[in-house]
C-alpha atoms as a PDB file:
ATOM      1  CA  UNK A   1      26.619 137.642 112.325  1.00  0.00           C
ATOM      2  CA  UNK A   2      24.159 135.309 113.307  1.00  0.00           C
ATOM      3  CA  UNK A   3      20.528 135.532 111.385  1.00  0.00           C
ATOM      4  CA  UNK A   4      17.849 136.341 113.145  1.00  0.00           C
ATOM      5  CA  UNK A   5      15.347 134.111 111.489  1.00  0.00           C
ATOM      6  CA  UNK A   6      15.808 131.160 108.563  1.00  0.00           C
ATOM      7  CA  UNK A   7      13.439 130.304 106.134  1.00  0.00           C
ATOM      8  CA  UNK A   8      13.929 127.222 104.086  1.00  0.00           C
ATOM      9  CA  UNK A   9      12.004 125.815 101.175  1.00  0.00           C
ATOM     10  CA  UNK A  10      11.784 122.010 101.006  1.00  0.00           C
ATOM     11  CA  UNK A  11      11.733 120.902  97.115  1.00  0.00           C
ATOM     12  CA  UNK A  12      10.522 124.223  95.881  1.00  0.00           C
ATOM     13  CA  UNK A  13       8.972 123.678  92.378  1.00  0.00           C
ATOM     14  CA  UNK A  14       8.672 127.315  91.030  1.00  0.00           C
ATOM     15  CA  UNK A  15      11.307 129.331  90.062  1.00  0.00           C
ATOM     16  CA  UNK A  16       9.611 132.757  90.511  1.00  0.00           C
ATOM     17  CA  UNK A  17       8.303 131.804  94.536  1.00  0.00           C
ATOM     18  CA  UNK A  18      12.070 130.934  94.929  1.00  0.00           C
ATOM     19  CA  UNK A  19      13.284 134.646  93.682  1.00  0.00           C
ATOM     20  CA  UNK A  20      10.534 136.228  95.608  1.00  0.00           C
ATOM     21  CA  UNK A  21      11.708 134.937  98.468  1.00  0.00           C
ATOM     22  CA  UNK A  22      15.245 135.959  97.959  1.00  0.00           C
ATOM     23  CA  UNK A  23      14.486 139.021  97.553  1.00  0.00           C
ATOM     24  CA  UNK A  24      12.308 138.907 100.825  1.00  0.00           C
ATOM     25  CA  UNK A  25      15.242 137.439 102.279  1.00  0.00           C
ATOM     26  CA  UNK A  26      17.628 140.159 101.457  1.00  0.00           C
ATOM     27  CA  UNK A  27      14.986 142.868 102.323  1.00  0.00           C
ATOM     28  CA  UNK A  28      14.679 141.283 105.917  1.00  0.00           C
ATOM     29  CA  UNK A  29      17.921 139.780 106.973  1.00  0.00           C
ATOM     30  CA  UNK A  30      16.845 136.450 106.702  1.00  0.00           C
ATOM     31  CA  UNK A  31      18.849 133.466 105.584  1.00  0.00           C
ATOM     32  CA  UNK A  32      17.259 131.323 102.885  1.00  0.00           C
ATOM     33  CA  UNK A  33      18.163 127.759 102.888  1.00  0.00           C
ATOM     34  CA  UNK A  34      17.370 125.529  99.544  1.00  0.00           C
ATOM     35  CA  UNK A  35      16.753 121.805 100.209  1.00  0.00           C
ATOM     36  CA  UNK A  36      17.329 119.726  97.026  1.00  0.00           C
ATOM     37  CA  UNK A  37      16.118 118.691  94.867  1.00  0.00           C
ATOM     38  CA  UNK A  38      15.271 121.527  93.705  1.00  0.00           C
ATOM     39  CA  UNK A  39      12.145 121.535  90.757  1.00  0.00           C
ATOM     40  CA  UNK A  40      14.601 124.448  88.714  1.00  0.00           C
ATOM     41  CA  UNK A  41      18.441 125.342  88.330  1.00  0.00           C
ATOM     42  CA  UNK A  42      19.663 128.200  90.365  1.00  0.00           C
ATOM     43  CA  UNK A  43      20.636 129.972  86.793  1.00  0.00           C
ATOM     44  CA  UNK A  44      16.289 129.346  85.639  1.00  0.00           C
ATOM     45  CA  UNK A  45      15.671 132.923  84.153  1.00  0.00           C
ATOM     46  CA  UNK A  46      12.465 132.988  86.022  1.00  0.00           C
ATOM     47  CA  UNK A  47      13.979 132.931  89.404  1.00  0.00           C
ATOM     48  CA  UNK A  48      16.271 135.290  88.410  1.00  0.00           C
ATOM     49  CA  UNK A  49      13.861 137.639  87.621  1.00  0.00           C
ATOM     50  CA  UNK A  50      11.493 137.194  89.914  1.00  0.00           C
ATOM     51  CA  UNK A  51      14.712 138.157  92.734  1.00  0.00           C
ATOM     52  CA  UNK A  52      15.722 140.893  90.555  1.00  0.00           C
ATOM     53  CA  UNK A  53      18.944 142.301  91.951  1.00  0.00           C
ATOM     54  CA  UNK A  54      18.559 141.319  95.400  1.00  0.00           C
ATOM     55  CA  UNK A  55      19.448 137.606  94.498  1.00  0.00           C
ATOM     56  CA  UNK A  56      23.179 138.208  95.162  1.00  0.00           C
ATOM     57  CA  UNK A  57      22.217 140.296  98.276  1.00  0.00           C
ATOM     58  CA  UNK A  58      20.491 137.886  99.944  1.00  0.00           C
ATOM     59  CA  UNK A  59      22.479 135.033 102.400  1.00  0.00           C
ATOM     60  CA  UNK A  60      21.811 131.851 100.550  1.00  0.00           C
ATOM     61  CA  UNK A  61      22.349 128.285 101.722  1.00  0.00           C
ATOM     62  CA  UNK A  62      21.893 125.224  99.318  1.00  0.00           C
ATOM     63  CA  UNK A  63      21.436 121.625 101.084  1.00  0.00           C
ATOM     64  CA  UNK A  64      21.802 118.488  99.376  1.00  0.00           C
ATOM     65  CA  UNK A  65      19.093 116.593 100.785  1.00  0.00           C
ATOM     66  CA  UNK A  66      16.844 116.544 104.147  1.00  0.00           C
ATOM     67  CA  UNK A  67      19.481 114.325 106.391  1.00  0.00           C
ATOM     68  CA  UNK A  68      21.887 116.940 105.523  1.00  0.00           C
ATOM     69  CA  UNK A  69      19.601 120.037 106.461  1.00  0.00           C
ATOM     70  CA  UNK A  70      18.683 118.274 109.419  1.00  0.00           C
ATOM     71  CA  UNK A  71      22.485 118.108 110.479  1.00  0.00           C
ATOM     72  CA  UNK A  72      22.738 122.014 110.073  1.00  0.00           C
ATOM     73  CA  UNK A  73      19.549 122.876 112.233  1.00  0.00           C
ATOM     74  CA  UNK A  74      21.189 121.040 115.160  1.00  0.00           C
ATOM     75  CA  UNK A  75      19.064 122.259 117.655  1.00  0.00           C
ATOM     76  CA  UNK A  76      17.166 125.147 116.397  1.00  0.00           C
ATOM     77  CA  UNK A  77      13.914 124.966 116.387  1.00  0.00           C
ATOM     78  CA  UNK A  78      11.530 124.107 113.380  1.00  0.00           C
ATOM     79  CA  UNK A  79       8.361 125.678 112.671  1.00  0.00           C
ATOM     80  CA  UNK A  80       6.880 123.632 109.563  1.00  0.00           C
ATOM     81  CA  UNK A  81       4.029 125.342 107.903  1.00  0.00           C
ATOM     82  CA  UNK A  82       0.984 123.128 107.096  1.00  0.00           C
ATOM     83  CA  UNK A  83      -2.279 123.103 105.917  1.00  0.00           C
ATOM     84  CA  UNK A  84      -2.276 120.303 108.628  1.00  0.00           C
ATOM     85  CA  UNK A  85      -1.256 122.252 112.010  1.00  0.00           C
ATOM     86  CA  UNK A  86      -3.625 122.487 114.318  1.00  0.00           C
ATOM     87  CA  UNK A  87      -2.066 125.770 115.812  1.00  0.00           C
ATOM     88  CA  UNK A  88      -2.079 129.236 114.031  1.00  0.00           C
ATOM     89  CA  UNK A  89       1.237 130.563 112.997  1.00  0.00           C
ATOM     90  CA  UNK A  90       1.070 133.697 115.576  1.00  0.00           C
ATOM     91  CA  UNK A  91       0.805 131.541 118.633  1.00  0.00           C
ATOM     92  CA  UNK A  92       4.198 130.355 119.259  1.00  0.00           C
ATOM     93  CA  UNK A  93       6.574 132.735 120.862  1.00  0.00           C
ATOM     94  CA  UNK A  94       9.284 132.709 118.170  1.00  0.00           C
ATOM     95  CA  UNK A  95      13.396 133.232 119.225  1.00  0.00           C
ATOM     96  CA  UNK A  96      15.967 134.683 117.535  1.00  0.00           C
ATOM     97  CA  UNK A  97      17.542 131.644 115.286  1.00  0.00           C
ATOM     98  CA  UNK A  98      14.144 129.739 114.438  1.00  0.00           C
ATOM     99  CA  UNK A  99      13.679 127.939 111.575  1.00  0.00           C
ATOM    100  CA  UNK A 100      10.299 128.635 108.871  1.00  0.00           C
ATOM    101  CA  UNK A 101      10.086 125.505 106.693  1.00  0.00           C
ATOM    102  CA  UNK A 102       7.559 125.678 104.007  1.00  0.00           C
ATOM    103  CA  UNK A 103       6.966 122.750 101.596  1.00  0.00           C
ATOM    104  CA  UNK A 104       6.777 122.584  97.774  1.00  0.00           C
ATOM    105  CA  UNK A 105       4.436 124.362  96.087  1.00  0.00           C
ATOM    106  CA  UNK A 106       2.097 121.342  94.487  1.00  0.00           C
ATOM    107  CA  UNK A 107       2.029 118.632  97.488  1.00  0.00           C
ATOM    108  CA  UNK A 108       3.445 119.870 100.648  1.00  0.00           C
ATOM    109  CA  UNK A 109       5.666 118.741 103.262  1.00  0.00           C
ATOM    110  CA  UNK A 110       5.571 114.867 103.840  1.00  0.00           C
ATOM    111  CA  UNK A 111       3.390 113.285 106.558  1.00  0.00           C
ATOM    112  CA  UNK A 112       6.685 111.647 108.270  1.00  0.00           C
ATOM    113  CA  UNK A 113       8.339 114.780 107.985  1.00  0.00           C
ATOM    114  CA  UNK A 114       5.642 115.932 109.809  1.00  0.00           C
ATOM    115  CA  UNK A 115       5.206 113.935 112.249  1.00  0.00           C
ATOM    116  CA  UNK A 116       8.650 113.708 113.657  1.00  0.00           C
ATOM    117  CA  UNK A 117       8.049 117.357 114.725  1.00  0.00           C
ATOM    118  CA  UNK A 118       5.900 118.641 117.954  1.00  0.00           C
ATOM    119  CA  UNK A 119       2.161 119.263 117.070  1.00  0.00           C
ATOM    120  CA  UNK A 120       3.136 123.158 118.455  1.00  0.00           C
ATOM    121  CA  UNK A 121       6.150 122.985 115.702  1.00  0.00           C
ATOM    122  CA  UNK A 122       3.442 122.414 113.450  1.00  0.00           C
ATOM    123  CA  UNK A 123       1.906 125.315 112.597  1.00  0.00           C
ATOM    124  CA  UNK A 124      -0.973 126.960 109.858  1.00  0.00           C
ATOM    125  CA  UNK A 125      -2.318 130.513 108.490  1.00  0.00           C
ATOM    126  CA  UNK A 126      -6.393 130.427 109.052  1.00  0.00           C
ATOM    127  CA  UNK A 127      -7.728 130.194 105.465  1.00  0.00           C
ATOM    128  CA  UNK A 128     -11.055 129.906 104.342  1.00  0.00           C
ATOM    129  CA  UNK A 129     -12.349 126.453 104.836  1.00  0.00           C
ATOM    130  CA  UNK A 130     -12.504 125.024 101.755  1.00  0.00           C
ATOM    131  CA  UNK A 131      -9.167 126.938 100.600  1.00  0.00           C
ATOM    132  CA  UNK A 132      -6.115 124.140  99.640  1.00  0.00           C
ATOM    133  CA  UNK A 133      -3.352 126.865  99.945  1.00  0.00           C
ATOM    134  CA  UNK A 134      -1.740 129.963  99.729  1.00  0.00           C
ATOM    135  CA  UNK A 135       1.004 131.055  97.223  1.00  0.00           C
ATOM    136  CA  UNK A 136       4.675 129.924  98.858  1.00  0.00           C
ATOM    137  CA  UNK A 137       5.969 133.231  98.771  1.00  0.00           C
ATOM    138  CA  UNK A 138       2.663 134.816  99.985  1.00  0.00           C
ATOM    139  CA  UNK A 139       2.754 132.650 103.013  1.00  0.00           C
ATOM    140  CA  UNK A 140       6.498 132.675 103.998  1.00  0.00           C
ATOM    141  CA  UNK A 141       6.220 136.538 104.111  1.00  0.00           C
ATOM    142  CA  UNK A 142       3.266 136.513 106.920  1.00  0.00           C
ATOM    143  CA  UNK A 143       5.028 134.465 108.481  1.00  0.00           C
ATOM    144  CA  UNK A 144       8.682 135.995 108.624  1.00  0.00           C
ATOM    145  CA  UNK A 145       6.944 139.228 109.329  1.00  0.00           C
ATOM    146  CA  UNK A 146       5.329 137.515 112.343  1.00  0.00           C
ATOM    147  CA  UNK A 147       8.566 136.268 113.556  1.00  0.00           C
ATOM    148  CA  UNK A 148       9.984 139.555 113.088  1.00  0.00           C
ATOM    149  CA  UNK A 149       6.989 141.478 114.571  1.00  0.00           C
ATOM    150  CA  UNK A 150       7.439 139.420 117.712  1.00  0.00           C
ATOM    151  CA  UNK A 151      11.137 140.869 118.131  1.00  0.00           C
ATOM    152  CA  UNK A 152      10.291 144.011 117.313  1.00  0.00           C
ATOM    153  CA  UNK A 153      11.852 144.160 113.974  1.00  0.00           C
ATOM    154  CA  UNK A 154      15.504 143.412 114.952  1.00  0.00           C
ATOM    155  CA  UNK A 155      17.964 145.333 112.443  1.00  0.00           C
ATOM    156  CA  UNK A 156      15.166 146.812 110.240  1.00  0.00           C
ATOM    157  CA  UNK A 157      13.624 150.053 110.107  1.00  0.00           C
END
């Protein structure tokens, strides 16, 4: 079955965002893609905990590095979350198969990595303006639940 929407973490840092978003992930039909290095081991205690037992429920991928996460998107499309985006995260009309990426926790996605994307592939949540960021797993959920909002909660009830 194909996923309806996949959110991948770029270098996540902090085991317990990680497990949050598994479980989020196996809550929501989502597939989480990992792109390495990662800042903990898939075995960290924290992470563990923090998915409780939905960590083995929820449809994990692990890449090795960017080229090779690049290579599996193909041509879905991206959505990278930045503090940088000059659109908000509910403007784009979002399809079944899009792609969330959200950077690591303490520095973000890098400018070239940025760049290479459309400025409407480059999206933000409104903060505050003197706010630096919200918690990863905070601001992947708003944003999946967008995504699924817009197709009226496919598969969930």
């Amino acid at each position: 079955m194909t996923a309806v929407l996949h959110l991948a973490l770029y270098q996540p840092e902090i085991p317990p965002n990680t497990g949050n978003l598994m479980r989020l992930a196996a809550n929501i039909g989502c597939r989480l893609h990992l792109i390495a290095p990662l800042g903990f081991s898939l075995d960290d205690k924290l992470l563990r905990r923090a998915g409780l037992d939905y960590r083995d429920q929820a449809a994990l991928q692990l890449h090795e590095h960017w080229d090779a996460f690049q290579h599996w998107c193909g041509a879905r499309r991206l959505f990278a979350f930045t503090t940088h985006g000059h659109h908000h995260y509910h403007q784009p009309t979002y399809r079944h198969g899009d792609v969330l990426l959200f950077g690591p926790e303490t520095r973000g996605l890098p400018a070239a990595l940025l760049a290479a994307l459309p400025d409407t592939q480059r999206v933000r949540l409104p903060m505050q303006p003197n706010s630096r960021s919200l918690n990863l797993a905070n601001a992947a959920a708003i944003a999946c639940y967008e995504v699924l909002r817009q197709l009226d909660f496919p598969g969930l009830h």
